[in-house]
PDB file of N, CA and C in Angstrom:
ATOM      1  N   UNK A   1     137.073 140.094 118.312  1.00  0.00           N
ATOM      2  CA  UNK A   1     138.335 139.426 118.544  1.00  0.00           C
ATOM      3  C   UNK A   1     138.125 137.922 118.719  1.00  0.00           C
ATOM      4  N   UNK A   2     137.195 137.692 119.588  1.00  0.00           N
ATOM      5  CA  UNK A   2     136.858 136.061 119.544  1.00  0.00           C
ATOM      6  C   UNK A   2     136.539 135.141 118.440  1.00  0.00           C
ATOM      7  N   UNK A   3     135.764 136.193 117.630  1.00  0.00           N
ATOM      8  CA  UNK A   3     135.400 135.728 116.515  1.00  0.00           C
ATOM      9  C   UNK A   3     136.741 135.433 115.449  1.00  0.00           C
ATOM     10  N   UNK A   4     137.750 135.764 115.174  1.00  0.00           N
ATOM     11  CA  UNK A   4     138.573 135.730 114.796  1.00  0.00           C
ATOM     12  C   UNK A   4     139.450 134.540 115.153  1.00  0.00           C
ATOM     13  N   UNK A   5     139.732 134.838 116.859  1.00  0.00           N
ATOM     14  CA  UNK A   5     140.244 133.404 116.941  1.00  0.00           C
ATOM     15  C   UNK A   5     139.456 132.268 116.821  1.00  0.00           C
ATOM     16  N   UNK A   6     138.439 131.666 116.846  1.00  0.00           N
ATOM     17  CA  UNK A   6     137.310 131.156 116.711  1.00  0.00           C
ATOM     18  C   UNK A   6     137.184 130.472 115.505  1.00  0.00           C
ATOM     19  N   UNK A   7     137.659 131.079 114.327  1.00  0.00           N
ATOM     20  CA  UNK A   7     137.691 131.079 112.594  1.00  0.00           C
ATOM     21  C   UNK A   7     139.230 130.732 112.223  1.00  0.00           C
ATOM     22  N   UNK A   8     140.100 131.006 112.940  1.00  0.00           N
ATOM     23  CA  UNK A   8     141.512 130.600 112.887  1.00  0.00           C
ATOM     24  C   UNK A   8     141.421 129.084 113.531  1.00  0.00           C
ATOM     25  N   UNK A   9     141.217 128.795 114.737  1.00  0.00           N
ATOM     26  CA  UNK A   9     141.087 127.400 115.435  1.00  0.00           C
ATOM     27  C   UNK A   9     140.163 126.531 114.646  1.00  0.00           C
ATOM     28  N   UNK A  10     139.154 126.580 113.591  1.00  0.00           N
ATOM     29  CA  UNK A  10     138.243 126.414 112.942  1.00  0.00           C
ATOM     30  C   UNK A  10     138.977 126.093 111.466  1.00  0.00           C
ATOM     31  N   UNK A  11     139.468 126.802 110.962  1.00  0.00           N
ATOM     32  CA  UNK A  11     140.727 126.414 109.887  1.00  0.00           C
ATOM     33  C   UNK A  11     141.708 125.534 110.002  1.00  0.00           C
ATOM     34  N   UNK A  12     142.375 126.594 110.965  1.00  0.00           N
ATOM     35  CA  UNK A  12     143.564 124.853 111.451  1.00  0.00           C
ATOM     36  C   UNK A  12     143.104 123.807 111.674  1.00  0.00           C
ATOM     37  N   UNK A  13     141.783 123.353 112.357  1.00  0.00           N
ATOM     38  CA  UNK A  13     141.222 121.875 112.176  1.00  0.00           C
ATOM     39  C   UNK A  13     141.064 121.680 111.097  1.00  0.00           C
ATOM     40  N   UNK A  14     140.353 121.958 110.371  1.00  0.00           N
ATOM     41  CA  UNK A  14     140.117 121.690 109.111  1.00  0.00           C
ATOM     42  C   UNK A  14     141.166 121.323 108.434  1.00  0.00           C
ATOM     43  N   UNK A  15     142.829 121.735 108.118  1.00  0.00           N
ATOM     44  CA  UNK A  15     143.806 121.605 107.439  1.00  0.00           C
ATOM     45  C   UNK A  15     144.400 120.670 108.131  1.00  0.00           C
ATOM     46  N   UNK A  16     143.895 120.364 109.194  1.00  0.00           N
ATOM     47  CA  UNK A  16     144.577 119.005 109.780  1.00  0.00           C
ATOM     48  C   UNK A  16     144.076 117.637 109.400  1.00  0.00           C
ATOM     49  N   UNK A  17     142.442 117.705 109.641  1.00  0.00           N
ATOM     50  CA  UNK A  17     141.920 116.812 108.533  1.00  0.00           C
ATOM     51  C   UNK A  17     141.726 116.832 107.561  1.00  0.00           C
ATOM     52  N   UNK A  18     142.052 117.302 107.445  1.00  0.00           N
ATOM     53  CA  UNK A  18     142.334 117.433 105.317  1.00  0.00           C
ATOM     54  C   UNK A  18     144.013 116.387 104.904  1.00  0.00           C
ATOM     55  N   UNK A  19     144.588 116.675 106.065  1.00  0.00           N
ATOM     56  CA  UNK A  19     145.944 116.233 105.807  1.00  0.00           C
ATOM     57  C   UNK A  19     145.526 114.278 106.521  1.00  0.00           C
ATOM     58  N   UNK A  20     145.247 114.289 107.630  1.00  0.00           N
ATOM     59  CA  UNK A  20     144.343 112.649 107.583  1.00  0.00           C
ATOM     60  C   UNK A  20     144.282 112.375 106.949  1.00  0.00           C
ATOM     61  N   UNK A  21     143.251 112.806 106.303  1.00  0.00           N
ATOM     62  CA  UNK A  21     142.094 112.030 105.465  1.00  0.00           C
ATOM     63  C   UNK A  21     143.261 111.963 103.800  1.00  0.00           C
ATOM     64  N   UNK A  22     144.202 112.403 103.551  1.00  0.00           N
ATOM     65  CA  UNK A  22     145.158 112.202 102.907  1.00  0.00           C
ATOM     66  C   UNK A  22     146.152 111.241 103.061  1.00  0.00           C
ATOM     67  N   UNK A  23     146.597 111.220 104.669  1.00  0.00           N
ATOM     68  CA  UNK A  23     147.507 110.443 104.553  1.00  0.00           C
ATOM     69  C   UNK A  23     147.105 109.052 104.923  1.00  0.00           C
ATOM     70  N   UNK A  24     146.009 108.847 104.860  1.00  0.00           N
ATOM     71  CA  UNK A  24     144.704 107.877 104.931  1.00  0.00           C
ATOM     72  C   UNK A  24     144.850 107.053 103.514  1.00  0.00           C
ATOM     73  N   UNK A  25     144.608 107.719 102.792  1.00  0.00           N
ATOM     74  CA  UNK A  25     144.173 107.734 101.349  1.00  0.00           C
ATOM     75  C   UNK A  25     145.729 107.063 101.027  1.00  0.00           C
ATOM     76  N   UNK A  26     146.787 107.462 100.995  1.00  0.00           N
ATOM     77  CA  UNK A  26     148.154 107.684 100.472  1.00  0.00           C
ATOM     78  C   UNK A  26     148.638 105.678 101.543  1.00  0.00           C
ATOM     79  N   UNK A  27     148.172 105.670 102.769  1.00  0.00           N
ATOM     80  CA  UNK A  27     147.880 104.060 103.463  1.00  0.00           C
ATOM     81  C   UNK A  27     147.805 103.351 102.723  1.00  0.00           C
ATOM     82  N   UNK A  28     146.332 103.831 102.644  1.00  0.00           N
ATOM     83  CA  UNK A  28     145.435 102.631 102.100  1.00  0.00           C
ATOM     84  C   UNK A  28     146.019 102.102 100.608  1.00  0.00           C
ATOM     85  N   UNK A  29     146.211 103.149  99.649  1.00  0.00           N
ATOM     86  CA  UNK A  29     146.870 102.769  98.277  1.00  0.00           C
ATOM     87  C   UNK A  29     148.454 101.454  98.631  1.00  0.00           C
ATOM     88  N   UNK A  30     149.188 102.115  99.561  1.00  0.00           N
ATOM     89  CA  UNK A  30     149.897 101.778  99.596  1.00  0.00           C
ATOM     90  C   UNK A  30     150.170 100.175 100.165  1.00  0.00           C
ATOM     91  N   UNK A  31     149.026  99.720 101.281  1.00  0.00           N
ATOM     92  CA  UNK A  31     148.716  98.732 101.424  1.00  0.00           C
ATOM     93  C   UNK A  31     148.041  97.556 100.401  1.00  0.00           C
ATOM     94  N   UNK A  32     147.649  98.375  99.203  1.00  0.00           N
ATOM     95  CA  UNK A  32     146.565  97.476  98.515  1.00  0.00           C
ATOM     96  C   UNK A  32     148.098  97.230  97.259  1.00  0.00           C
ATOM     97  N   UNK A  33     148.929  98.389  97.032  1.00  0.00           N
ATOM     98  CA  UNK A  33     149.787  97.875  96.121  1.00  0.00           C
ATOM     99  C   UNK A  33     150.881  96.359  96.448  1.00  0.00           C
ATOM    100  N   UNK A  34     151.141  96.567  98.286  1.00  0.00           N
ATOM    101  CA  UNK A  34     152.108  95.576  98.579  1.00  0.00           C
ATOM    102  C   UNK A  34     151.663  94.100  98.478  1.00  0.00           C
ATOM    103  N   UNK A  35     149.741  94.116  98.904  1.00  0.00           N
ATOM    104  CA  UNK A  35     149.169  92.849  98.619  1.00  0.00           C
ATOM    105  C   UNK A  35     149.374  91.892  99.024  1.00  0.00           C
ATOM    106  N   UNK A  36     150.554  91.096  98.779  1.00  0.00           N
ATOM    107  CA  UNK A  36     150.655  89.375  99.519  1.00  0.00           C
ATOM    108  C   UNK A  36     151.677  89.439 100.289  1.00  0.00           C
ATOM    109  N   UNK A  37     151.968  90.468 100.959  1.00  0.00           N
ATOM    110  CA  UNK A  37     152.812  90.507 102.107  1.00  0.00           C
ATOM    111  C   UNK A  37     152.229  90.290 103.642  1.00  0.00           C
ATOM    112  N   UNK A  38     152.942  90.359 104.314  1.00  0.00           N
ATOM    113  CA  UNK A  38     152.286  90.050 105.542  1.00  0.00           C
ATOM    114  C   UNK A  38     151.816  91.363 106.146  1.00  0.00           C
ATOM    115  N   UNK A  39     152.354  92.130 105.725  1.00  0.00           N
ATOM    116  CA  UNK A  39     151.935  93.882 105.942  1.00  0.00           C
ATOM    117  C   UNK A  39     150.338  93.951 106.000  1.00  0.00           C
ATOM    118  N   UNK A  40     149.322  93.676 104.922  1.00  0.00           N
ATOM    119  CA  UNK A  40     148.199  93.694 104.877  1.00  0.00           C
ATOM    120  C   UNK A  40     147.671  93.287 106.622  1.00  0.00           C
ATOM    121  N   UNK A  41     147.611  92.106 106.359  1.00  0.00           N
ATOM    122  CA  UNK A  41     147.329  91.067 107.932  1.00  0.00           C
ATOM    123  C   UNK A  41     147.474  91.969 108.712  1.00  0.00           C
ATOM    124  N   UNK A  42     149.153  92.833 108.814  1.00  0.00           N
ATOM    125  CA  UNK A  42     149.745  93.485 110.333  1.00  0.00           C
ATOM    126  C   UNK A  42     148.873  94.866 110.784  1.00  0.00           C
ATOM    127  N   UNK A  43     148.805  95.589 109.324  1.00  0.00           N
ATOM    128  CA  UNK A  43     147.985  96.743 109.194  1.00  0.00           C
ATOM    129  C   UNK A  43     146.495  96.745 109.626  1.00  0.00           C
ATOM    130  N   UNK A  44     145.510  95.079 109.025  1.00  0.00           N
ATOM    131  CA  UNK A  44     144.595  94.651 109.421  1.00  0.00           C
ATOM    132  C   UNK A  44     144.426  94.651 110.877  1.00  0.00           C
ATOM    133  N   UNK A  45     144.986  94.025 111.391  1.00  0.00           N
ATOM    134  CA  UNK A  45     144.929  93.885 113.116  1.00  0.00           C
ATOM    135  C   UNK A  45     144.936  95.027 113.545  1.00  0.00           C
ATOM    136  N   UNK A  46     146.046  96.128 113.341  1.00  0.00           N
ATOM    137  CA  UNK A  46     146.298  97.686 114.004  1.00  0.00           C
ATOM    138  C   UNK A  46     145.113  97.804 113.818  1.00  0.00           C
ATOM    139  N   UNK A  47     144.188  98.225 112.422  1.00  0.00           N
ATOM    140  CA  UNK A  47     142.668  98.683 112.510  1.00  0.00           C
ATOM    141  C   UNK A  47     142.067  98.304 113.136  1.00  0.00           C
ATOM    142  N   UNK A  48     141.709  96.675 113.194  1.00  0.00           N
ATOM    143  CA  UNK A  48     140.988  96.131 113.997  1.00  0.00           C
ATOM    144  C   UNK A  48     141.127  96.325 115.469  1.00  0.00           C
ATOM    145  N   UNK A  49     142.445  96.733 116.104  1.00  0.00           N
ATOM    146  CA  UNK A  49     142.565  96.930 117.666  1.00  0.00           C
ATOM    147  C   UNK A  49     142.109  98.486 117.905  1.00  0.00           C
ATOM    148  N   UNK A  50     142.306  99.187 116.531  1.00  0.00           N
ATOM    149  CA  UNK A  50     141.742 100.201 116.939  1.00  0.00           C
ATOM    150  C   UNK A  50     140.032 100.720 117.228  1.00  0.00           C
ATOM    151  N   UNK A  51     139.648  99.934 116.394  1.00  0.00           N
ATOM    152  CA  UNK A  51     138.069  99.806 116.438  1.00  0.00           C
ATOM    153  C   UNK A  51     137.472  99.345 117.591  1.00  0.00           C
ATOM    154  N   UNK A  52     138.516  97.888 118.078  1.00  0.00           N
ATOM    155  CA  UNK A  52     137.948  97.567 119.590  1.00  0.00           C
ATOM    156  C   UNK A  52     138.166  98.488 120.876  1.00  0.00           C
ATOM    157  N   UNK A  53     139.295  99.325 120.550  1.00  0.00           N
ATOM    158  CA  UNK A  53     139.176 100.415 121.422  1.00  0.00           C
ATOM    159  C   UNK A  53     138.389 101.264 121.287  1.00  0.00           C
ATOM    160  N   UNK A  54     137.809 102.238 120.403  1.00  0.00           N
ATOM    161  CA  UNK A  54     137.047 102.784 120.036  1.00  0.00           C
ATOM    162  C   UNK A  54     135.414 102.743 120.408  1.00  0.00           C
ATOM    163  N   UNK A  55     135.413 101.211 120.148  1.00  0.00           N
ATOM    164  CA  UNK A  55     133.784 100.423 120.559  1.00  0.00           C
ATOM    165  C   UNK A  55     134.039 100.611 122.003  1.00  0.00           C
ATOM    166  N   UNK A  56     135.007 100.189 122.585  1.00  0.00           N
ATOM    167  CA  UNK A  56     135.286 100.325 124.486  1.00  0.00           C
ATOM    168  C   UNK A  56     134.815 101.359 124.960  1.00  0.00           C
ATOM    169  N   UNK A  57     135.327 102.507 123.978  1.00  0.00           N
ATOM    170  CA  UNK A  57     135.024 103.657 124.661  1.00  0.00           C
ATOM    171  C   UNK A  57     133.856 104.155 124.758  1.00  0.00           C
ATOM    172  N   UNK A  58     132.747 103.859 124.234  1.00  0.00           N
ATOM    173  CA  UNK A  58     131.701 104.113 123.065  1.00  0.00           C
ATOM    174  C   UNK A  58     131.654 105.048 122.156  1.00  0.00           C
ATOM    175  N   UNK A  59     132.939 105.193 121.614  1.00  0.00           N
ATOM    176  CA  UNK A  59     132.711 106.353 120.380  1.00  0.00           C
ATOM    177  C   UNK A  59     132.497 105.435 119.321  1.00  0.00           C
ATOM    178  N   UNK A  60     131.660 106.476 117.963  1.00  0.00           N
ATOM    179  CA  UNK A  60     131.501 105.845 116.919  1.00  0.00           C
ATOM    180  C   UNK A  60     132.294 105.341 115.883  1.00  0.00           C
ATOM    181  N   UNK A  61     132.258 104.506 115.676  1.00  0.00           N
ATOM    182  CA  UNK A  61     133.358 103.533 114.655  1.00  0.00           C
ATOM    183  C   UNK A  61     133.262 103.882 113.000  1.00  0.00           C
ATOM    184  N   UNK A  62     131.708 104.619 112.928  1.00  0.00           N
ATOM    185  CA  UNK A  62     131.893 104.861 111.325  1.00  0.00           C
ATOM    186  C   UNK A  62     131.799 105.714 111.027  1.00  0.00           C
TER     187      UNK A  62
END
């Protein structure tokens, strides 16, 4: 029985990052099409504040 739930909780992660790492992908395109907007810059900073939090915490950044 454990094993089961175990392999279910194990899937659903998986289909969650799968969906990230998509809507990641689906960002990033979308940032590189708008280009000379100020969006780039705004999006830039969000990453960048997120990384400095990240480094704060000491989790890994890459």
């Amino acid at each position: 029985m454990l094993k089961k739930i175990r392999e279910f909780i194990s899937e659903k992660g998986q289909g969650v990052v799968e969906y990230a790492l998509i809507l990641g992908f689906v960002a990033i395109l979308a940032v590189s099409l708008i280009g000379g907007s100020g969006l780039v810059k705004a999006v830039q900073d969000n990453i960048d504040n997120v990384v400095k939090v990240l480094k704060a915490a000491g989790l890994p950044t890459e």
